[in-house]
N, C-alpha and C. Protein backbone atom coordinates (compact mmCIF):
# COMPACT_ATOMS: atom_id res chain seq x y z
N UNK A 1 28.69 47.85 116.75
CA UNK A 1 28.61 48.11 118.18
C UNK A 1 29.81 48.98 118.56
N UNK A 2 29.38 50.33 118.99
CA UNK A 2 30.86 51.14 119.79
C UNK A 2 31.40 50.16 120.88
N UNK A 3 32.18 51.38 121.37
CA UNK A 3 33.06 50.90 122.44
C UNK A 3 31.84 51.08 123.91
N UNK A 4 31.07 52.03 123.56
CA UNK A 4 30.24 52.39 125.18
C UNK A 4 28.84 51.10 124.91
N UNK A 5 28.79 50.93 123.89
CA UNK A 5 27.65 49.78 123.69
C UNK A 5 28.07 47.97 124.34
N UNK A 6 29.26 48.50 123.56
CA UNK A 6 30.04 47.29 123.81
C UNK A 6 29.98 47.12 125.74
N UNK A 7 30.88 48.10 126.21
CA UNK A 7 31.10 48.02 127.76
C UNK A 7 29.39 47.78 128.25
N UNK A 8 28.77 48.37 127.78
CA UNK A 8 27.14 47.85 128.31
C UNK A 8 27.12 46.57 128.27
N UNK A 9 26.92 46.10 127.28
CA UNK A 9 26.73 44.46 127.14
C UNK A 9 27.33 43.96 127.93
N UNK A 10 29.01 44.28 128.21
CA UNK A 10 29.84 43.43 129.39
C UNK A 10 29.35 43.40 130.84
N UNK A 11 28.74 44.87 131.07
CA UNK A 11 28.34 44.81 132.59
C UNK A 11 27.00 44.18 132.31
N UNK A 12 26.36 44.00 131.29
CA UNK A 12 24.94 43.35 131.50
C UNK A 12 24.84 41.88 131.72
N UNK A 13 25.91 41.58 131.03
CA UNK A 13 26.34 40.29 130.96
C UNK A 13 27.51 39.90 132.20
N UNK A 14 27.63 40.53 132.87
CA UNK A 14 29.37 40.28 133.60
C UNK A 14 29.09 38.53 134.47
N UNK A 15 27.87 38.00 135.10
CA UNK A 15 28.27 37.34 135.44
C UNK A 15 28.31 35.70 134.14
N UNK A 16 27.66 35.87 133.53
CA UNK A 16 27.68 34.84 132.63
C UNK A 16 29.34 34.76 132.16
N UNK A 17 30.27 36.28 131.73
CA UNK A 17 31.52 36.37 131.26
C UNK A 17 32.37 36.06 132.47
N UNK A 18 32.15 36.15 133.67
CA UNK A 18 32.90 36.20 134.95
C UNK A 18 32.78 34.44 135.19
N UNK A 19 31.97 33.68 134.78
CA UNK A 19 31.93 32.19 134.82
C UNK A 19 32.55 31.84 133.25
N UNK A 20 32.60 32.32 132.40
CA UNK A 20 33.44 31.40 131.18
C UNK A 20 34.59 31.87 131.05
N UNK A 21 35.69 33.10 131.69
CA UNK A 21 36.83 33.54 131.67
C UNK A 21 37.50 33.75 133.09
N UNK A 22 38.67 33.52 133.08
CA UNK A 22 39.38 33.96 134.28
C UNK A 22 39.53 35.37 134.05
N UNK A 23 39.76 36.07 135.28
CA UNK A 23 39.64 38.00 135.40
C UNK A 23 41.38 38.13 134.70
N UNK A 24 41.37 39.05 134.47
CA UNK A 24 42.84 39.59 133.92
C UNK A 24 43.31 40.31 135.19
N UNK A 25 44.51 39.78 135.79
CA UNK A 25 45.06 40.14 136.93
C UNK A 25 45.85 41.55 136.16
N UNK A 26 45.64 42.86 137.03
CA UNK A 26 46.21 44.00 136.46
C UNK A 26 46.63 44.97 137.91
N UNK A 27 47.68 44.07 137.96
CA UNK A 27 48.49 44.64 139.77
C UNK A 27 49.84 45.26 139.27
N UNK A 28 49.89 45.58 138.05
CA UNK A 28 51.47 47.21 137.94
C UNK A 28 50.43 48.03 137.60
N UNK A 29 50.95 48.71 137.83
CA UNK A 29 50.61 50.42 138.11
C UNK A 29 51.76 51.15 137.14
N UNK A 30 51.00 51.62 135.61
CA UNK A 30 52.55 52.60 134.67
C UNK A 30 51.69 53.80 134.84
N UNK A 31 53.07 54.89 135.40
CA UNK A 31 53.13 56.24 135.13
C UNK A 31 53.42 56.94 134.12
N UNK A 32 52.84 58.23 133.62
CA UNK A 32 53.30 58.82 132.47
C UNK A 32 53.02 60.17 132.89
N UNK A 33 54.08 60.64 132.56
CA UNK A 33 53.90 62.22 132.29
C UNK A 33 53.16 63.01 131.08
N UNK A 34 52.40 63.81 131.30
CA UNK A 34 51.92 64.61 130.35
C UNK A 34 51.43 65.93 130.72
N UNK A 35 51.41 66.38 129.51
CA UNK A 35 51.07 68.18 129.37
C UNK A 35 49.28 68.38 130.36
N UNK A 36 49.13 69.55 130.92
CA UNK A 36 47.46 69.70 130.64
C UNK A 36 46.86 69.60 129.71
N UNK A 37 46.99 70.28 128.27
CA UNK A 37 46.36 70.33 127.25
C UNK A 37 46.44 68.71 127.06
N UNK A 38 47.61 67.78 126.82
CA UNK A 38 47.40 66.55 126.63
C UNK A 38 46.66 65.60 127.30
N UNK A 39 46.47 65.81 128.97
CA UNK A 39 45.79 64.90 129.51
C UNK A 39 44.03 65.25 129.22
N UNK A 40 43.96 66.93 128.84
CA UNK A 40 42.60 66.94 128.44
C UNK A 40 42.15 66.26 127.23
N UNK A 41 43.09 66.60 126.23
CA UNK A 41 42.66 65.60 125.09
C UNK A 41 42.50 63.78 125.24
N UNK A 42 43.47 63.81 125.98
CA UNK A 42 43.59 62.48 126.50
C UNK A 42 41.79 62.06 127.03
N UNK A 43 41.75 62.73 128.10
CA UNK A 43 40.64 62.83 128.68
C UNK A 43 39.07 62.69 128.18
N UNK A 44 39.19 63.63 126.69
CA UNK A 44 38.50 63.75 125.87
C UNK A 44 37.87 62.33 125.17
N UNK A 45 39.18 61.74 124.57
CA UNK A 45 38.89 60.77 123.76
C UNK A 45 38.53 59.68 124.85
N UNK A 46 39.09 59.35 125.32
CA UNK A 46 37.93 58.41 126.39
C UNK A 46 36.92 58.66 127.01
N UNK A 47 36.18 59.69 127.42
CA UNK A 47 35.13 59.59 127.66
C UNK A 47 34.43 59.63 126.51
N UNK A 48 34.93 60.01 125.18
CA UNK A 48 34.04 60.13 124.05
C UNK A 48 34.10 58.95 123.66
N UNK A 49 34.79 57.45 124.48
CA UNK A 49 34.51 56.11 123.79
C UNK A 49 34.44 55.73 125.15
N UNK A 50 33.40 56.11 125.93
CA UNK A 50 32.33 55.96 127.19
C UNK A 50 33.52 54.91 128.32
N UNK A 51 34.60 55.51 128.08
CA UNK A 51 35.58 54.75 128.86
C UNK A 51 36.28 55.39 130.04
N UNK A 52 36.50 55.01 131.50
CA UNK A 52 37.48 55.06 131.64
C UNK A 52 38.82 55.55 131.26
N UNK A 53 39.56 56.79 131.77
CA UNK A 53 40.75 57.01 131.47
C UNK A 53 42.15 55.85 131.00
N UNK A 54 41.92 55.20 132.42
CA UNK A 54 43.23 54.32 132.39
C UNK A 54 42.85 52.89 131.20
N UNK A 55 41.48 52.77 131.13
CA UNK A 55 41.14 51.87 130.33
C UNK A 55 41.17 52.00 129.35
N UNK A 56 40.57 53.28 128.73
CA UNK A 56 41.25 53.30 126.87
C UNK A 56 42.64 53.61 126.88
N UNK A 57 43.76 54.13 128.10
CA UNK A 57 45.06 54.59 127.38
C UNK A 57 45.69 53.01 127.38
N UNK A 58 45.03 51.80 128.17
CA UNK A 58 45.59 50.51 128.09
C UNK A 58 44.96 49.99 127.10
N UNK A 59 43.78 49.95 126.30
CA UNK A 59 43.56 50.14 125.00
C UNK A 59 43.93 50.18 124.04
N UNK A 60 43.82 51.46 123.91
CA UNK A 60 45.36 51.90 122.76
C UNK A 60 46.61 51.88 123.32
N UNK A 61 47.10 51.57 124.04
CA UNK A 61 48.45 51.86 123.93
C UNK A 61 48.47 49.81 123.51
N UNK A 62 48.17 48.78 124.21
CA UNK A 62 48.12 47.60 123.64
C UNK A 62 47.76 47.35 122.20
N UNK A 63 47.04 48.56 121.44
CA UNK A 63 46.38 48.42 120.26
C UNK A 63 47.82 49.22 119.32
N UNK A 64 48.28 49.80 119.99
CA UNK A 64 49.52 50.28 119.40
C UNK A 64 50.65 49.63 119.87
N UNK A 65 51.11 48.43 120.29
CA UNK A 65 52.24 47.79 120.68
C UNK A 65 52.02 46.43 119.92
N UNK A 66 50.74 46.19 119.47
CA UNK A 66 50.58 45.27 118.49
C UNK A 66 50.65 45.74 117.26
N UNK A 67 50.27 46.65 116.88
CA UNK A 67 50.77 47.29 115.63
C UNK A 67 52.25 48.01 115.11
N UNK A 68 52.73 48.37 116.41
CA UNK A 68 54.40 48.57 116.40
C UNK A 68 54.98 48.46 115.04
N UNK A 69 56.18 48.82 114.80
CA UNK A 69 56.50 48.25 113.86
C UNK A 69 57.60 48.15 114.47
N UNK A 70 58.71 47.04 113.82
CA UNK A 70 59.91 46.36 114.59
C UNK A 70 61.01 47.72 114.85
N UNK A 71 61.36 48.55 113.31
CA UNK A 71 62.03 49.65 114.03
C UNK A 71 61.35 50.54 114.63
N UNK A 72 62.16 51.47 115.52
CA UNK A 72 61.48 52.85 115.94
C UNK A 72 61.47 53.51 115.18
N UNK A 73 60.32 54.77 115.29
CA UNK A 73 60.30 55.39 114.47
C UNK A 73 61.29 56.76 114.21
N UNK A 74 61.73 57.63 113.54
CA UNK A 74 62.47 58.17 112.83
C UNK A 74 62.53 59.26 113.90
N UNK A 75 61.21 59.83 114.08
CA UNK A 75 61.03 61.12 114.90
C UNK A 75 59.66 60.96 115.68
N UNK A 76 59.86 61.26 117.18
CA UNK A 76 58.61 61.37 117.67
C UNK A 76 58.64 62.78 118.61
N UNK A 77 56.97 62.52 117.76
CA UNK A 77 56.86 64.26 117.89
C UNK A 77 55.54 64.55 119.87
N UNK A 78 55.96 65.64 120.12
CA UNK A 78 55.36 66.40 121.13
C UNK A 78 53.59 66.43 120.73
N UNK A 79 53.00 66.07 121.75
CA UNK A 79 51.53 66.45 121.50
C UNK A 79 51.21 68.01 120.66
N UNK A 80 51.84 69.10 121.12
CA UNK A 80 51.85 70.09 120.67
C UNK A 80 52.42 70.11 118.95
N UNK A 81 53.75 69.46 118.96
CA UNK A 81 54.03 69.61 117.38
C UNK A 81 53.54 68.58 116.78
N UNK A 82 52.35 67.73 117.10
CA UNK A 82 52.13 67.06 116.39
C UNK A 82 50.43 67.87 115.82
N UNK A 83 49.86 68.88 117.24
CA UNK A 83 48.88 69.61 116.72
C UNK A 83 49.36 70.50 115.23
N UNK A 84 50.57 71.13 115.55
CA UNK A 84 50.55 72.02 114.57
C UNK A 84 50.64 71.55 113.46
N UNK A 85 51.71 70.51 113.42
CA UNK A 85 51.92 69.47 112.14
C UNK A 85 50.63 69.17 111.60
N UNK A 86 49.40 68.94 111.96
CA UNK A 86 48.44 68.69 111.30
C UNK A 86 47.51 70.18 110.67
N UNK A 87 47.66 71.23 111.83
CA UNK A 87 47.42 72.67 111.42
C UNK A 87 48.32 72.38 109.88
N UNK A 88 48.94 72.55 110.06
CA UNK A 88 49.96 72.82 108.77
C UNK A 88 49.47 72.41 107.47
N UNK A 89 49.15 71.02 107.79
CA UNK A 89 48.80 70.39 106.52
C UNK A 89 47.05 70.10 106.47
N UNK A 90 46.42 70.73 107.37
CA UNK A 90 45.17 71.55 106.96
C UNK A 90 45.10 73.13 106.00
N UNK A 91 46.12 73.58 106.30
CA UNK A 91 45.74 74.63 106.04
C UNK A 91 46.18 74.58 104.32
N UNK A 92 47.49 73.65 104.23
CA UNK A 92 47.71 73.23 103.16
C UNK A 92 46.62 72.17 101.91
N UNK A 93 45.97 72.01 102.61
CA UNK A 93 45.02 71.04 101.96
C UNK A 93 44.07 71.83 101.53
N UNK A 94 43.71 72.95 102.58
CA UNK A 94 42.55 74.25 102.19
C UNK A 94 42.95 75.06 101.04
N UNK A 95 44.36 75.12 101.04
CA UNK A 95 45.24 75.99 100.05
C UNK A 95 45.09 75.69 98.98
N UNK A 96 45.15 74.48 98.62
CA UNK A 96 45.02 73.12 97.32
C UNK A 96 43.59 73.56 96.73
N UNK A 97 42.30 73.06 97.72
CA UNK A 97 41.34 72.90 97.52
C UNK A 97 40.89 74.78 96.72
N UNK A 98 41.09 75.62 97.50
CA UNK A 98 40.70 76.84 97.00
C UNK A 98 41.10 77.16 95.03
N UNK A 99 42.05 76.32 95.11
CA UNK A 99 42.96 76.20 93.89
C UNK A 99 42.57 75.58 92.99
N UNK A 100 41.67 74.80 93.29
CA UNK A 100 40.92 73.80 92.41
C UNK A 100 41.50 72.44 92.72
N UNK A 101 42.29 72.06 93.26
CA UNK A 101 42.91 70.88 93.54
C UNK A 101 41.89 69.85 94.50
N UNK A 102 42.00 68.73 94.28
CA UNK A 102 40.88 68.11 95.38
C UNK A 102 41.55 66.79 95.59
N UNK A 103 42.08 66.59 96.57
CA UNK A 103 42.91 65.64 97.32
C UNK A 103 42.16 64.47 97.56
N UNK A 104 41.05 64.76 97.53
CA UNK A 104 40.33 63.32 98.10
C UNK A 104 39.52 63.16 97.17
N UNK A 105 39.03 63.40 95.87
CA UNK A 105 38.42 62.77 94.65
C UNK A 105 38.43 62.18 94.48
N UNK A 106 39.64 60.96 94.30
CA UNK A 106 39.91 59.64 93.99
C UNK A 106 39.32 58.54 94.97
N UNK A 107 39.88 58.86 96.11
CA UNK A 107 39.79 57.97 96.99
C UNK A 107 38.52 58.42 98.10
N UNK A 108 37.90 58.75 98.16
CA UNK A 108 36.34 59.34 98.86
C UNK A 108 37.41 59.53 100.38
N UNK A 109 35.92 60.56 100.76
CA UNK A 109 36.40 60.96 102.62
C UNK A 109 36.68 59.75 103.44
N UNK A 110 36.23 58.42 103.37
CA UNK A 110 36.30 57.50 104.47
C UNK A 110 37.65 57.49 104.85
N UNK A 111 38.82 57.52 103.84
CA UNK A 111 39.59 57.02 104.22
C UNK A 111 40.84 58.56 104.43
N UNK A 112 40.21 59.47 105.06
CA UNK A 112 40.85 60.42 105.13
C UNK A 112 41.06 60.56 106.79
N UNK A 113 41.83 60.92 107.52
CA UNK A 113 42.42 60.53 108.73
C UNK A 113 41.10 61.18 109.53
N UNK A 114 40.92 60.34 110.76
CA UNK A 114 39.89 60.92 111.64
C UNK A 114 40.53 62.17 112.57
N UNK A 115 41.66 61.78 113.07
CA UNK A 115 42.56 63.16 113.85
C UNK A 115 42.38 64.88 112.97
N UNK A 116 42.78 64.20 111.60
CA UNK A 116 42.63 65.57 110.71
C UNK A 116 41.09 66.33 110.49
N UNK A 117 40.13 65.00 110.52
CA UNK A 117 38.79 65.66 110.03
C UNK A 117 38.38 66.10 111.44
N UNK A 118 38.95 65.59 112.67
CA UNK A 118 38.30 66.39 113.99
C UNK A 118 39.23 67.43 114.07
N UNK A 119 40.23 67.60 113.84
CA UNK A 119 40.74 69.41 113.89
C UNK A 119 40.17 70.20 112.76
N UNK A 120 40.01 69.78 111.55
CA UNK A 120 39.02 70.28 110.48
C UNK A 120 37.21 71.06 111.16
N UNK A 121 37.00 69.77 111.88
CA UNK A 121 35.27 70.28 112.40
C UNK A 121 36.22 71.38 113.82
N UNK A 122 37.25 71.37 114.53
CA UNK A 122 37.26 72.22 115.44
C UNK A 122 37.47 73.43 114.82
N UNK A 123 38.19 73.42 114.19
CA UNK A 123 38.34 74.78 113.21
C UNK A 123 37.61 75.40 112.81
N UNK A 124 36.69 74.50 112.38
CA UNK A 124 35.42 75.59 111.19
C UNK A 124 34.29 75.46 112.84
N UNK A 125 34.52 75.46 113.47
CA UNK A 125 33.46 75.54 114.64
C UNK A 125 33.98 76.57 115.27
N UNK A 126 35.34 76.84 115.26
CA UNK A 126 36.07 78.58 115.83
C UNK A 126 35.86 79.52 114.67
N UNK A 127 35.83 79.12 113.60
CA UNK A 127 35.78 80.02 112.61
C UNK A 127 34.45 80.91 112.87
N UNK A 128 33.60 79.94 112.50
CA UNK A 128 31.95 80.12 112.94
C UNK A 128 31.37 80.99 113.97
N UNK A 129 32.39 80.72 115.12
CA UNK A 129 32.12 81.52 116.54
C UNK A 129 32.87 82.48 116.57
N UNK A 130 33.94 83.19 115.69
CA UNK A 130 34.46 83.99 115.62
C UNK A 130 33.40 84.85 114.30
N UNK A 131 32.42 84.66 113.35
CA UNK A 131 32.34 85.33 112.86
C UNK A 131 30.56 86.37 113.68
């Protein structure tokens, strides 16, 4: 079951769930700054998991404060250098592959990052429209 299947069931169901749970009181209000390009992507991925803005970034961001890890991390990077950082090591992976090298033989596609394989399909979808 996705996430938009899922939210179906809840509103189909809301009053049966509205009698076996108390509501989650959600009276702060957090601000964040971000880029355009970021709030579109932002934007993106929640409606592409049939959500609400403020509801998937409380989502994940709870889905990432449980996963935390106790230190901080080393370097945190800009929406932007974190695009290119993955440019980078696409293009490096294409580099490999042309070479005969094959990075993911061993271990099959599943477990190859979803962020990378959706800049992978945006890429070869500009490529495509550029030719």
């Amino acid at each position: 079951m996705d996430e938009a299947e899922r939210a179906q069931w809840f509103y189909d169901n809301r009053e049966q769930v509205a009698e076996e749970s108390a509501p989650a009181v959600l009276d702060r209000v957090v601000s964040v700054r971000v880029s355009p390009g970021d709030l579109g992507l932002l934007t993106e991925a929640a409606s592409a998991a049939g959500m609400k803005l403020s509801a998937w970034l409380r989502k994940v961001g709870l889905e990432a404060a449980a996963l935390a890890p106790a230190a901080p991390p080393a370097a945190v990077l800009s929406g932007e250098q974190t695009r290119q950082l993955q440019e980078s090591v696409i293009n490096i992976v294409e580099l490999l592959e042309r070479s005969g090298v094959r990075l993911d033989a061993a271990r099959g596609h599943r477990d190859q990052s979803l962020v990378l394989k959706g800049l992978r399909h945006k890429r070869k979808k500009k490529i495509e429209a550029g030719k």
